[in-house]
C-alpha atoms as a PDB file:
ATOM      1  CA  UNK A   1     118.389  72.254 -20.790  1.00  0.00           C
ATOM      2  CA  UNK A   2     117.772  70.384 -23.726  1.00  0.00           C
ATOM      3  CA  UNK A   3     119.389  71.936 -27.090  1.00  0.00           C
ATOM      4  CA  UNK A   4     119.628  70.568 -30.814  1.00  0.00           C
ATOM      5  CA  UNK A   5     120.378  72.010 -34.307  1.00  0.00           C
ATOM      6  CA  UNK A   6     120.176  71.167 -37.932  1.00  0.00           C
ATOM      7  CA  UNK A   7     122.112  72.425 -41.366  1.00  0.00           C
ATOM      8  CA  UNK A   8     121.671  72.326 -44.935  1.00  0.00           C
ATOM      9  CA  UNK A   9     123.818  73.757 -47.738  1.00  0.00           C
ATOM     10  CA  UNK A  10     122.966  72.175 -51.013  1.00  0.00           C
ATOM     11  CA  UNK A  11     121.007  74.619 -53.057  1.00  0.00           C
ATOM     12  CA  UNK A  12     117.580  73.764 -53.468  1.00  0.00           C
ATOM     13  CA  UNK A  13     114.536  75.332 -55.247  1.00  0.00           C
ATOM     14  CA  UNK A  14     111.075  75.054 -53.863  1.00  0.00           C
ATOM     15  CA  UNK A  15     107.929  74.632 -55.852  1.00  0.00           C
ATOM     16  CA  UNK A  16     104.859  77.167 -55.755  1.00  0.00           C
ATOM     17  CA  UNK A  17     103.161  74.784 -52.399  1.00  0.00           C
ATOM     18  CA  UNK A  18     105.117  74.377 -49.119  1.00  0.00           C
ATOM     19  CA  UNK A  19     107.688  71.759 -48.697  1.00  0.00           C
ATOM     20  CA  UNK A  20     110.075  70.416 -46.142  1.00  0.00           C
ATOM     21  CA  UNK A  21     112.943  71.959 -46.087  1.00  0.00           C
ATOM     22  CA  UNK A  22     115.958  69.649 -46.559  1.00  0.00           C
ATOM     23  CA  UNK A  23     118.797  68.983 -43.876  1.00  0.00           C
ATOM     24  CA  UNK A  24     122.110  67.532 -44.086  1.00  0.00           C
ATOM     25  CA  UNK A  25     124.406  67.691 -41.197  1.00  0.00           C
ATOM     26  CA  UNK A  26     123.393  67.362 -37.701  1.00  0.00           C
ATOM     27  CA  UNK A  27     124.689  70.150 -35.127  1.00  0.00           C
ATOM     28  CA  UNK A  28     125.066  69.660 -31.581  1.00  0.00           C
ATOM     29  CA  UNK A  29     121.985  67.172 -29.648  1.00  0.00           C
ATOM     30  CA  UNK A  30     121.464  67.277 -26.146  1.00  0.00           C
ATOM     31  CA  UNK A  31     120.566  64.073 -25.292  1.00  0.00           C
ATOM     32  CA  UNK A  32     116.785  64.431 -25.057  1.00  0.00           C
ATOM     33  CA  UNK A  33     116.759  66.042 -28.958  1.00  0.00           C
ATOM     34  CA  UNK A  34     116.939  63.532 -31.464  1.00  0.00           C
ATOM     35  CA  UNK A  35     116.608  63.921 -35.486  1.00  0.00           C
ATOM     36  CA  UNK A  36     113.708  62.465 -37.155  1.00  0.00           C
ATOM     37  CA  UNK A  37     113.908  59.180 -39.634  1.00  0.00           C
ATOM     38  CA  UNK A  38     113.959  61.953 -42.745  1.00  0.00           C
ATOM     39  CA  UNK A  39     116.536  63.831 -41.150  1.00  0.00           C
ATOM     40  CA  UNK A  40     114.413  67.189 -41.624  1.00  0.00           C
ATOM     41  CA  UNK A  41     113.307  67.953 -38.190  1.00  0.00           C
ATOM     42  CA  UNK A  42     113.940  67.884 -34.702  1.00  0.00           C
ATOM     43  CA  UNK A  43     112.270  65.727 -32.363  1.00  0.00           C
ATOM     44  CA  UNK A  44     111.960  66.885 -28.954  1.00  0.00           C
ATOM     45  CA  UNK A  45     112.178  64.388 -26.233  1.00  0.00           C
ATOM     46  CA  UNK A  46     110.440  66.367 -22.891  1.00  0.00           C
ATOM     47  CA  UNK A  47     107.402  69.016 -23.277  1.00  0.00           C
ATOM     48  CA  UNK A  48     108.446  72.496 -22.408  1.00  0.00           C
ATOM     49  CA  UNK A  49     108.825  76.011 -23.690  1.00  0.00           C
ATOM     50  CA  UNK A  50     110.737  76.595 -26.760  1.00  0.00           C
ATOM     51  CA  UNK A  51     112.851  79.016 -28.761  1.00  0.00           C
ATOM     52  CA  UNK A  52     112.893  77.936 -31.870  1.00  0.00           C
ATOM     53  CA  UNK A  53     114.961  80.153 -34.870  1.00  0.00           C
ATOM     54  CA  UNK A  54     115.247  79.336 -38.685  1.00  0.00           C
ATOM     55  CA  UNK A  55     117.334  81.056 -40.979  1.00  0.00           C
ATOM     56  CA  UNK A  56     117.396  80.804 -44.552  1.00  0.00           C
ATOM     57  CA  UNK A  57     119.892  82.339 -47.381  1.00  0.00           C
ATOM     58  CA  UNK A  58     117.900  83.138 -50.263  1.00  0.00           C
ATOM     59  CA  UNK A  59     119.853  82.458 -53.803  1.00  0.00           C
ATOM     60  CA  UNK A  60     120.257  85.257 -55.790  1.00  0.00           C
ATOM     61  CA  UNK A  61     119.088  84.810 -59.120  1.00  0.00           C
ATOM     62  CA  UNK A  62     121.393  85.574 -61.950  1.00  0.00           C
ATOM     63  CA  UNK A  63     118.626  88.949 -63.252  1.00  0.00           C
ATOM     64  CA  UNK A  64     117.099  90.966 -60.357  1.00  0.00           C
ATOM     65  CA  UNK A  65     113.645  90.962 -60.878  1.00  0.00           C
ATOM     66  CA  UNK A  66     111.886  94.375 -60.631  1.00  0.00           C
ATOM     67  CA  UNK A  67     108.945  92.721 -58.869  1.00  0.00           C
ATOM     68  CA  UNK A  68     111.855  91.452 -55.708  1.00  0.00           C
ATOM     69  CA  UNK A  69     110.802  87.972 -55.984  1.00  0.00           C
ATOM     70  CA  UNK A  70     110.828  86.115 -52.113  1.00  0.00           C
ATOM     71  CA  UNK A  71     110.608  82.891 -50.731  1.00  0.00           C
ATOM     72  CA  UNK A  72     107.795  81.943 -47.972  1.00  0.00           C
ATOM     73  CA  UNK A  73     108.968  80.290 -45.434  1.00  0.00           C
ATOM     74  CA  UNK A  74     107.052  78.886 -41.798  1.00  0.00           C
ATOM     75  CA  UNK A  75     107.974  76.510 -38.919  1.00  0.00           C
ATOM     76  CA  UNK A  76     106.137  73.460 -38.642  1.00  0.00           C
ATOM     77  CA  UNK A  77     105.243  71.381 -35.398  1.00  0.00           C
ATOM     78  CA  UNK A  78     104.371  67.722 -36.634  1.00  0.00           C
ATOM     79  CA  UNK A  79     104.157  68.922 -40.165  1.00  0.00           C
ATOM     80  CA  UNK A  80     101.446  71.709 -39.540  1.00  0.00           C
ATOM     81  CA  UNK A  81     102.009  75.997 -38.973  1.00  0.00           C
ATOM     82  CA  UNK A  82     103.413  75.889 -35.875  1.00  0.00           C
ATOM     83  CA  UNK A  83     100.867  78.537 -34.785  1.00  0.00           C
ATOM     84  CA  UNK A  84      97.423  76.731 -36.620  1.00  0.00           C
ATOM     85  CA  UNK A  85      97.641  78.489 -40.225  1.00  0.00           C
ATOM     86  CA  UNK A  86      99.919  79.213 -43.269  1.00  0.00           C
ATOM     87  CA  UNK A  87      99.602  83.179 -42.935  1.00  0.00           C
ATOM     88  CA  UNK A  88     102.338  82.863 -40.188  1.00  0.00           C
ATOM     89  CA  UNK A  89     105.468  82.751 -42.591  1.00  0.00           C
ATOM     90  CA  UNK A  90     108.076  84.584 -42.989  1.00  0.00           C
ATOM     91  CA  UNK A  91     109.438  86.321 -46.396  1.00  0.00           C
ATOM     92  CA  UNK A  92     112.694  86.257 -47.390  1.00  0.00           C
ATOM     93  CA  UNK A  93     113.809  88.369 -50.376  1.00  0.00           C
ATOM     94  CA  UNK A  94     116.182  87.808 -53.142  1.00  0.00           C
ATOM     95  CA  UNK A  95     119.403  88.245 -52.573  1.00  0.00           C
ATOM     96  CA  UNK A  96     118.847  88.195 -48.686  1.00  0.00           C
ATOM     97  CA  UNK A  97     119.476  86.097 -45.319  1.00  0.00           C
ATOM     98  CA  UNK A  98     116.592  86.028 -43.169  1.00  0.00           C
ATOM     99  CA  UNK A  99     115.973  84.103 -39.505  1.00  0.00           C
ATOM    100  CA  UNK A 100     112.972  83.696 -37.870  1.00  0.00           C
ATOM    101  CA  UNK A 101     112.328  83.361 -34.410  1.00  0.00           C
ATOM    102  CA  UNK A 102     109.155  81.770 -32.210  1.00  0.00           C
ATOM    103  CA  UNK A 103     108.484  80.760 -28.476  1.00  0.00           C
ATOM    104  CA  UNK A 104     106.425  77.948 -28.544  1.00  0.00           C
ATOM    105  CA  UNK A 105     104.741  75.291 -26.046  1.00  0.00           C
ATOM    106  CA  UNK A 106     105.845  71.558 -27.170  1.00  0.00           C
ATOM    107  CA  UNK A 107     104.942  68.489 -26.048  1.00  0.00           C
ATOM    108  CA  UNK A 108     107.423  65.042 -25.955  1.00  0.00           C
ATOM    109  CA  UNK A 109     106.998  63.924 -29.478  1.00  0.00           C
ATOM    110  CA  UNK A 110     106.602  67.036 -31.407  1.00  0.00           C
ATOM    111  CA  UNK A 111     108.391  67.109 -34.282  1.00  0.00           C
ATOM    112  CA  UNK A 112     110.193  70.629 -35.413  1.00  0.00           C
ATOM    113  CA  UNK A 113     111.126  71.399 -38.919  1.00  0.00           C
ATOM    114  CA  UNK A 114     110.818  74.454 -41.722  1.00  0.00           C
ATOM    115  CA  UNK A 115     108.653  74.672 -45.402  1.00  0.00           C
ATOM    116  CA  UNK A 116     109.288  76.857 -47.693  1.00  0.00           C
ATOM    117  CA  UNK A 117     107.229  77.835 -51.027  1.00  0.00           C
ATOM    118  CA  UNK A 118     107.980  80.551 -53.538  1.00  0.00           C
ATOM    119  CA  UNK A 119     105.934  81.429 -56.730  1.00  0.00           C
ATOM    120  CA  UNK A 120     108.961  82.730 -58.300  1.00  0.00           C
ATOM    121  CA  UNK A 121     110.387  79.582 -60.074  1.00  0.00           C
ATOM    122  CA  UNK A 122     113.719  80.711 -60.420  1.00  0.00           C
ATOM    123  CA  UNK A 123     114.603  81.626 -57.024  1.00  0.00           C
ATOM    124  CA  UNK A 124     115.820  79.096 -54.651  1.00  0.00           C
ATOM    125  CA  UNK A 125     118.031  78.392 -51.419  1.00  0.00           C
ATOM    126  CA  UNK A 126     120.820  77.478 -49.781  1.00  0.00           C
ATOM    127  CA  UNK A 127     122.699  77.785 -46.417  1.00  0.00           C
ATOM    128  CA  UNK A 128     120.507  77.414 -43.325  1.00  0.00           C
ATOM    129  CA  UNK A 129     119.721  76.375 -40.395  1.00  0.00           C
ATOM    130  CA  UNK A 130     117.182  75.451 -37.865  1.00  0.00           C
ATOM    131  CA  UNK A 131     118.022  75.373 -33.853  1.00  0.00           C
ATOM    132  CA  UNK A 132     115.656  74.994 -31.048  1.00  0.00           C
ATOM    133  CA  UNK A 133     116.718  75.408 -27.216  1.00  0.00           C
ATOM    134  CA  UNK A 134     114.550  74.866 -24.427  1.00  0.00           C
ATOM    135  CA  UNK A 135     113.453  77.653 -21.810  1.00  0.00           C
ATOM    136  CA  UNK A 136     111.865  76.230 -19.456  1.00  0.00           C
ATOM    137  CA  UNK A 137     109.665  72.825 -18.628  1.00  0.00           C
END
């Protein structure tokens, strides 16, 4: 079964158009999972169904906003939705953790990683994660 994970944990503040989300310390690889040259994504190394899950701490901002401002975030396969379009994200609200989980179909080669957009300029991110295990080949 082939397994990997990333982390990040600097605090980081997206702009109003999606953008890779930023990873720092490599988790556990099984040995056909490798990390890509930017260090943002997962590479996976046999096609196969996959359970991909991304979670994401929002960063509270130091006023609550009465409009609940949210971050957008979406999984991306080779830099593109993972399912075709951007309407497949995920909010995640102020002050707020939130993981999302997909199944997905992946070929040898595909590259896994997260964006994340927000038009709220003063709320960013911290703390998260991105894992993918395989379910079957």
């Amino acid at each position: 079964m082939a397994y990997g994970s990333l982390r990040g944990v600097s605090v980081e503040t997206p702009g109003s158009t999606f953008t890779s989300v930023p990873f720092s310390i490599v988790g556990p690889l099984s040995p056909t999972i490798t990390v890509s040259a930017t260090g943002n994504e997962l590479v996976v190394g046999e096609s196969g169904i996959y359970q991909i899950t991304i979670s994401i701490n929002a960063e509270a901002t130091t006023d609550p906003d009465p409009d609940e401002p949210y971050l957008d975030a979406i999984i991306t396969n080779n830099g593109a939705p993972i399912f075709g379009d951007t309407t497949t994200f995920f909010k995640i609200a102020n002050r707020s953790s939130s993981s999302f989980v997909v199944q997905a179909t992946l070929a040898a080669g595909d590259t896994i990683g997260a964006s994340i957009s927000t038009d709220f300029p003063v709320l960013g991110y911290m703390n998260r994660s991105l894992t993918i295990v395989q379910l079957s080949h």
